[in-house]
PDB file of N, CA and C in Angstrom:
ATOM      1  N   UNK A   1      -7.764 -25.526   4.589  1.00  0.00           N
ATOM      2  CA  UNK A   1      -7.636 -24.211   3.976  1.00  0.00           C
ATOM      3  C   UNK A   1      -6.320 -24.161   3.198  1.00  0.00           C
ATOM      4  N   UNK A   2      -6.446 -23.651   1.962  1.00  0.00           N
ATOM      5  CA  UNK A   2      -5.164 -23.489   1.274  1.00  0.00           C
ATOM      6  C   UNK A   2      -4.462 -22.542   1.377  1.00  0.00           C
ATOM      7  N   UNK A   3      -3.090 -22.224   1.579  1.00  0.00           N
ATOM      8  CA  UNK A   3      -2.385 -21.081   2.487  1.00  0.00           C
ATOM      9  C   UNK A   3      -1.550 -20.869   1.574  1.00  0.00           C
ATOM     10  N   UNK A   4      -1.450 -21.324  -0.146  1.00  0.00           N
ATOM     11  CA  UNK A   4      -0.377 -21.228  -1.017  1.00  0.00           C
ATOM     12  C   UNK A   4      -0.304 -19.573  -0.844  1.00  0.00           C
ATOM     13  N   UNK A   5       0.891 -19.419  -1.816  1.00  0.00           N
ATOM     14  CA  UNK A   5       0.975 -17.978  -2.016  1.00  0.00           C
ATOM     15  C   UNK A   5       0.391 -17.396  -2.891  1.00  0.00           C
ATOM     16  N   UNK A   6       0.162 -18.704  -4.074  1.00  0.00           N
ATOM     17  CA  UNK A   6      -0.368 -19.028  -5.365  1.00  0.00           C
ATOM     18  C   UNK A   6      -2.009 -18.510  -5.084  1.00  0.00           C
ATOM     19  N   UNK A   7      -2.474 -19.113  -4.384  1.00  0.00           N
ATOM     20  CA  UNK A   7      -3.920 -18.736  -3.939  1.00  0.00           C
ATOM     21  C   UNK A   7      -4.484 -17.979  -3.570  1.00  0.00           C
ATOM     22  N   UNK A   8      -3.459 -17.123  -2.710  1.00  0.00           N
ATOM     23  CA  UNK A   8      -3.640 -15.848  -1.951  1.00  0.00           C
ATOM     24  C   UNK A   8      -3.539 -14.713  -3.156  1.00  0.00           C
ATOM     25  N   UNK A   9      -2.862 -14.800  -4.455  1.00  0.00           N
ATOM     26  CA  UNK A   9      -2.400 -13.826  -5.590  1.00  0.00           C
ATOM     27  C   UNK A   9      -3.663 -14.779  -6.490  1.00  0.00           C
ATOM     28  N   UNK A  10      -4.491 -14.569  -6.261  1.00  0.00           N
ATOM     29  CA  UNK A  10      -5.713 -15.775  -6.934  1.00  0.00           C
ATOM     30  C   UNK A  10      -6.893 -14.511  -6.481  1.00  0.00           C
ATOM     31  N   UNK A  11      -6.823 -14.942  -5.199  1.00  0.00           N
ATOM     32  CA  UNK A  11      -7.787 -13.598  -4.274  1.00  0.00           C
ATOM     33  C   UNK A  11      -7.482 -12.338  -4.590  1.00  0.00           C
ATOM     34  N   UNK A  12      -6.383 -12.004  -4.666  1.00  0.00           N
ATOM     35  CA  UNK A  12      -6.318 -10.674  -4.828  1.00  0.00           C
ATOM     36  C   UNK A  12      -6.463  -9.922  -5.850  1.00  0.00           C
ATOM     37  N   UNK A  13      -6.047 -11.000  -6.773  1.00  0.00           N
ATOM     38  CA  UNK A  13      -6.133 -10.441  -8.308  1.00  0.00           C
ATOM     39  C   UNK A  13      -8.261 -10.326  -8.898  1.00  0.00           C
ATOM     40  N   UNK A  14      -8.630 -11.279  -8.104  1.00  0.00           N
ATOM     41  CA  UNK A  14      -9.965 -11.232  -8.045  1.00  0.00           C
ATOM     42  C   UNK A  14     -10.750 -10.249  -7.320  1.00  0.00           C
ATOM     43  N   UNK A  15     -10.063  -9.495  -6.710  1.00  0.00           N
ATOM     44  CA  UNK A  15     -10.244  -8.554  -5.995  1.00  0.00           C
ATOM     45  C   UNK A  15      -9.950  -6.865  -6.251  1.00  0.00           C
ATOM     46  N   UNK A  16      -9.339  -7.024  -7.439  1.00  0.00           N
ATOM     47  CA  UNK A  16      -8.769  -5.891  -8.213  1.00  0.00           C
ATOM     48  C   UNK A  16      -7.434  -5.235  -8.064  1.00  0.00           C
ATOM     49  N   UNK A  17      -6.883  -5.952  -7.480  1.00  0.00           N
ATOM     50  CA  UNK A  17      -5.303  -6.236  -7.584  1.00  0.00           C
ATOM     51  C   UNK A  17      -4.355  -6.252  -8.596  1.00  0.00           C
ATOM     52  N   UNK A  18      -3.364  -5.484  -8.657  1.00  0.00           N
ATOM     53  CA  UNK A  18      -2.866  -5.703  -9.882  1.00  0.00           C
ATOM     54  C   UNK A  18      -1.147  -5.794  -9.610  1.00  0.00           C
ATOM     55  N   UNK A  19      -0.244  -6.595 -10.613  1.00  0.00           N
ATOM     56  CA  UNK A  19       0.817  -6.462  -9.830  1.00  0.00           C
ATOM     57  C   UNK A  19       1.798  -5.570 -10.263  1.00  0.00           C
ATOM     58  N   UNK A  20       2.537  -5.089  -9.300  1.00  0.00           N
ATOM     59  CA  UNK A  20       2.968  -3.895  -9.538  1.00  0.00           C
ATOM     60  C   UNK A  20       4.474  -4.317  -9.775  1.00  0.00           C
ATOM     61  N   UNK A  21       5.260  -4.686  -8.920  1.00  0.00           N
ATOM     62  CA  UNK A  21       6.640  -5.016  -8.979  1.00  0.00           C
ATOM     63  C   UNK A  21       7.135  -5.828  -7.792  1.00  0.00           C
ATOM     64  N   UNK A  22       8.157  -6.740  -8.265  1.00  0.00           N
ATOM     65  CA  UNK A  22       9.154  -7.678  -7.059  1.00  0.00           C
ATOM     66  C   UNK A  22      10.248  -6.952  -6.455  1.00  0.00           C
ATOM     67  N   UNK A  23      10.731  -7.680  -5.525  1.00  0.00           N
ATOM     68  CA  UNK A  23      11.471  -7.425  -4.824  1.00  0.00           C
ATOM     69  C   UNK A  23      12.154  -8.464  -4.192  1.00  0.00           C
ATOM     70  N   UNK A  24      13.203  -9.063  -4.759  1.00  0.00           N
ATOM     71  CA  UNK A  24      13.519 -10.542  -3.819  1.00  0.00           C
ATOM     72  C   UNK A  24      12.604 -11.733  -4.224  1.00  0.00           C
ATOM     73  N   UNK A  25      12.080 -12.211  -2.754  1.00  0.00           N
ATOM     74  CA  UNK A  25      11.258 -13.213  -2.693  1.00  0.00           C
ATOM     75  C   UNK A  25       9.579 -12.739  -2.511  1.00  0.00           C
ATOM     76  N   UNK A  26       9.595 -11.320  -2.563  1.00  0.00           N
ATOM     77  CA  UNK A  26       7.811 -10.490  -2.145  1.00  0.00           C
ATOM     78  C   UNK A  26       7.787  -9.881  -3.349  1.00  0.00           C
ATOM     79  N   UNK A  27       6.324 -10.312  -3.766  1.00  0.00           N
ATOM     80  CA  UNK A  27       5.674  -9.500  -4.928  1.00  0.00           C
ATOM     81  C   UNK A  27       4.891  -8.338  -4.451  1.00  0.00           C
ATOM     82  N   UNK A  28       4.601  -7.541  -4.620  1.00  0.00           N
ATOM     83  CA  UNK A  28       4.167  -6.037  -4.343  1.00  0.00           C
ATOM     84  C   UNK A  28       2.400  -6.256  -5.588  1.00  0.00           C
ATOM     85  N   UNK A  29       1.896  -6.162  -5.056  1.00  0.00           N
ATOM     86  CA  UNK A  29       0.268  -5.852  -5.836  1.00  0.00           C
ATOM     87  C   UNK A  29      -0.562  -4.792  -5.023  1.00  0.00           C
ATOM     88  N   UNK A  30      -1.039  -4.202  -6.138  1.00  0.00           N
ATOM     89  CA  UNK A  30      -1.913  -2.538  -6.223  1.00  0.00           C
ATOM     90  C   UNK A  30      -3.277  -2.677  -6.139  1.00  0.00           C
ATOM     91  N   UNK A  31      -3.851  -1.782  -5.356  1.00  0.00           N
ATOM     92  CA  UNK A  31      -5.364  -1.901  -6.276  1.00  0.00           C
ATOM     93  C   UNK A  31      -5.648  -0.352  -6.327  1.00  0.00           C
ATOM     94  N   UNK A  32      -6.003   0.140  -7.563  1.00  0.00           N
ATOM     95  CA  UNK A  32      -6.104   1.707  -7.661  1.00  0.00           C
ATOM     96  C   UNK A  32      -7.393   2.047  -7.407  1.00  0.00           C
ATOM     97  N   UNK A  33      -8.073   1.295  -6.891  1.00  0.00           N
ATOM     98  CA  UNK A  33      -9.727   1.364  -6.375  1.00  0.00           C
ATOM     99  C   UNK A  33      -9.606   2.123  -4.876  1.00  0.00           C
ATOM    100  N   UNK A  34      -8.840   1.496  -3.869  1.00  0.00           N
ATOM    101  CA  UNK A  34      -8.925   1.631  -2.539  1.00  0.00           C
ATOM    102  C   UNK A  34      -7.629   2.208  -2.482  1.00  0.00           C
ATOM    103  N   UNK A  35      -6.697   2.381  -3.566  1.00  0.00           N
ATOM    104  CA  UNK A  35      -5.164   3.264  -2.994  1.00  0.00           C
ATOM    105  C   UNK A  35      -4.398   1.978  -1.751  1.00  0.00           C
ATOM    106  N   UNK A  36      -4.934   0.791  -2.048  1.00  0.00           N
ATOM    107  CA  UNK A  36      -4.052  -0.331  -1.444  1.00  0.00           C
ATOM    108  C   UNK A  36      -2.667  -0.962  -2.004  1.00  0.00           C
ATOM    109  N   UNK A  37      -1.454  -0.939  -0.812  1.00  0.00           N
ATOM    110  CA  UNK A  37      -0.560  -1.957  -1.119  1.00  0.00           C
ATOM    111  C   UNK A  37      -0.267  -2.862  -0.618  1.00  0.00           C
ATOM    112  N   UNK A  38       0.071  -4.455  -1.677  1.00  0.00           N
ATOM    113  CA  UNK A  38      -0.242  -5.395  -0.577  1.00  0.00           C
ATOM    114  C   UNK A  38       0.879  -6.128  -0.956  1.00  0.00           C
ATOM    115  N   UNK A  39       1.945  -6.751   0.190  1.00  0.00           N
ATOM    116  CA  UNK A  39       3.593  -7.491   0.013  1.00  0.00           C
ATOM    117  C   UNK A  39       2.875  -9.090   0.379  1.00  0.00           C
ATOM    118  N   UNK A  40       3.257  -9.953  -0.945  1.00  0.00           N
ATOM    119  CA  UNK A  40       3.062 -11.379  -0.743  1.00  0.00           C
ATOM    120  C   UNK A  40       4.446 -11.651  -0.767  1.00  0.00           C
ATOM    121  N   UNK A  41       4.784 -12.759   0.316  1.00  0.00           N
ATOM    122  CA  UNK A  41       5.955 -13.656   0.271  1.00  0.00           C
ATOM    123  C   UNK A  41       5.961 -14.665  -0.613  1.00  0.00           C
ATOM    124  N   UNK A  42       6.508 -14.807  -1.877  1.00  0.00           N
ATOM    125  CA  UNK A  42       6.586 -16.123  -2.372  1.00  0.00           C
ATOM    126  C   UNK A  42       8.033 -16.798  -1.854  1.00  0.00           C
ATOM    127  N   UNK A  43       8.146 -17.922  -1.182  1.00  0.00           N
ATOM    128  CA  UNK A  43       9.643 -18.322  -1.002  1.00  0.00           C
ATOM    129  C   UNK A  43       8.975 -20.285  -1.827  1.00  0.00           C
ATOM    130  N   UNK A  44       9.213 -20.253  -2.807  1.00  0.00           N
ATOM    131  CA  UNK A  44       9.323 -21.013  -3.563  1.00  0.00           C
ATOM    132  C   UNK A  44       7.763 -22.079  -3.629  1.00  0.00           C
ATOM    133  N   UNK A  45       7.367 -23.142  -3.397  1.00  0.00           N
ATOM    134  CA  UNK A  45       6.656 -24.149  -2.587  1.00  0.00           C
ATOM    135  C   UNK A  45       6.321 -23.878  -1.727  1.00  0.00           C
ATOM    136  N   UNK A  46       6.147 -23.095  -0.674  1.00  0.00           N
ATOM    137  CA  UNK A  46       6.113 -23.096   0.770  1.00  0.00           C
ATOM    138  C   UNK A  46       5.008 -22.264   1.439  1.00  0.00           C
ATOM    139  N   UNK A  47       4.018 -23.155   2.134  1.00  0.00           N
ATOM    140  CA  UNK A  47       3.226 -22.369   2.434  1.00  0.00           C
ATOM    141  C   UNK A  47       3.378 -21.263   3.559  1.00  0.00           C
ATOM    142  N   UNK A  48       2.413 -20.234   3.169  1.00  0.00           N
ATOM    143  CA  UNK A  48       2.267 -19.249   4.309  1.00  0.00           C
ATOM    144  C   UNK A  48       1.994 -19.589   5.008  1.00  0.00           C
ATOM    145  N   UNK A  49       2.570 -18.896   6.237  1.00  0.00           N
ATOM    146  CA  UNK A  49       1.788 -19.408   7.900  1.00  0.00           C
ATOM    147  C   UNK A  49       0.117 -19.116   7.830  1.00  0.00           C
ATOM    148  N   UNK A  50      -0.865 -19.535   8.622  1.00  0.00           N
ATOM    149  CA  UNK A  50      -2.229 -18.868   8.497  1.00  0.00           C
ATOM    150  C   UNK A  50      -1.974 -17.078   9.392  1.00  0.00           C
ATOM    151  N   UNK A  51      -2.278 -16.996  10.017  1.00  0.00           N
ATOM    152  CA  UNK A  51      -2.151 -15.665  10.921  1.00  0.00           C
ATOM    153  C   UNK A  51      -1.615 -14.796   9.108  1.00  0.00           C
ATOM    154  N   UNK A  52      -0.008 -14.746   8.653  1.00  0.00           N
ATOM    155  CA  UNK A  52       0.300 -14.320   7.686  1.00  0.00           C
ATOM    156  C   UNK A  52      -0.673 -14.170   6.181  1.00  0.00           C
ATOM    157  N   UNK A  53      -1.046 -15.226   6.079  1.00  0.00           N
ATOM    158  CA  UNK A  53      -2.576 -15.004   5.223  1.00  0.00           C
ATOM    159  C   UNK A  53      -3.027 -14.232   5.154  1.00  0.00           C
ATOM    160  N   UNK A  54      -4.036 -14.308   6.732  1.00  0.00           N
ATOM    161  CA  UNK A  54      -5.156 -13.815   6.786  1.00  0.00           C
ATOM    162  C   UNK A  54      -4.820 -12.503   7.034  1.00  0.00           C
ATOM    163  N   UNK A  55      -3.567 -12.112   7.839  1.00  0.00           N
ATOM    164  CA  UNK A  55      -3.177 -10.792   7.923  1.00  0.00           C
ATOM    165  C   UNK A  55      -3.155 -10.278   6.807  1.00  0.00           C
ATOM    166  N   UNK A  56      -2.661 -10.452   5.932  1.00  0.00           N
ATOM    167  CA  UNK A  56      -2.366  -9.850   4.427  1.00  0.00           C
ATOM    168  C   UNK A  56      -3.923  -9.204   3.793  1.00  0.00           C
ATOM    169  N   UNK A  57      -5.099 -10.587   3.872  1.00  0.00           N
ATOM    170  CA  UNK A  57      -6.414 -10.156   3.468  1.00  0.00           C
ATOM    171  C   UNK A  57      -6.628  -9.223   4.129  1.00  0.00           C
ATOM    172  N   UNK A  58      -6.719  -9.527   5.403  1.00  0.00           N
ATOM    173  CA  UNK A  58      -6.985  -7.994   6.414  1.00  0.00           C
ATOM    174  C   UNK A  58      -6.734  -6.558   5.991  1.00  0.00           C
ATOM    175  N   UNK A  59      -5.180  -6.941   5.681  1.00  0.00           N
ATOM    176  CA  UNK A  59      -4.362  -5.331   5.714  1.00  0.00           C
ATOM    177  C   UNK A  59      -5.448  -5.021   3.687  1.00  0.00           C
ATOM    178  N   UNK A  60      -5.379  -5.447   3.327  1.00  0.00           N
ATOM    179  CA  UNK A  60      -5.854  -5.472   1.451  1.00  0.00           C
ATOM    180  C   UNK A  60      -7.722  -5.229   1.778  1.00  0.00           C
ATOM    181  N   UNK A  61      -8.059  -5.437   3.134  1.00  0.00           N
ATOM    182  CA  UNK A  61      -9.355  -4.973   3.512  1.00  0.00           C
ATOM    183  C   UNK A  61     -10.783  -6.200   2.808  1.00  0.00           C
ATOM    184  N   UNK A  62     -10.658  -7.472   2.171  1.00  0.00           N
ATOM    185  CA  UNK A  62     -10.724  -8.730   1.690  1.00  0.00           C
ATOM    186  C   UNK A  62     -11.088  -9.706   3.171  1.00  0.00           C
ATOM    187  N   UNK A  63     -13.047  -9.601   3.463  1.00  0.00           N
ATOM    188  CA  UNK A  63     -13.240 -10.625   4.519  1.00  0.00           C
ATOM    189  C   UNK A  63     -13.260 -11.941   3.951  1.00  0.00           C
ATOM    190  N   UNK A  64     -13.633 -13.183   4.765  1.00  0.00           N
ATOM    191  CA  UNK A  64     -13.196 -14.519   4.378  1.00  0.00           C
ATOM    192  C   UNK A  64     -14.397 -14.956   4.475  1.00  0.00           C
TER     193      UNK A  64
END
């Protein structure tokens, strides 16, 4: 399973996601469909933990 951060902002944007603004090392993406906000960690190369992933799809309401 690919756990990039890259991949996960792949899904979401496919999902109707849009990005809203950074902060640091977390990008902030919208979706004005469901009134969702969703914080991705980018810290450079580095993958997300899984649990962190899948939590993120979870919280953005996105089954697998």
């Amino acid at each position: 399973m690919n756990l990039s951060p890259k991949y996960l902002i792949e899904i979401l944007k496919l999902n109707g996601f849009v990005f809203k603004r950074v902060k640091g090392s977390h990008q902030v993406y919208y979706n004005s469909d469901n009134n969702k906000t969703v914080i991705v960690p980018v810290h450079g190369n580095k993958d997300l933990k899984k649990g962190t992933f899948l939590a993120i799809l979870k919280h953005a309401g996105i089954s697998i």
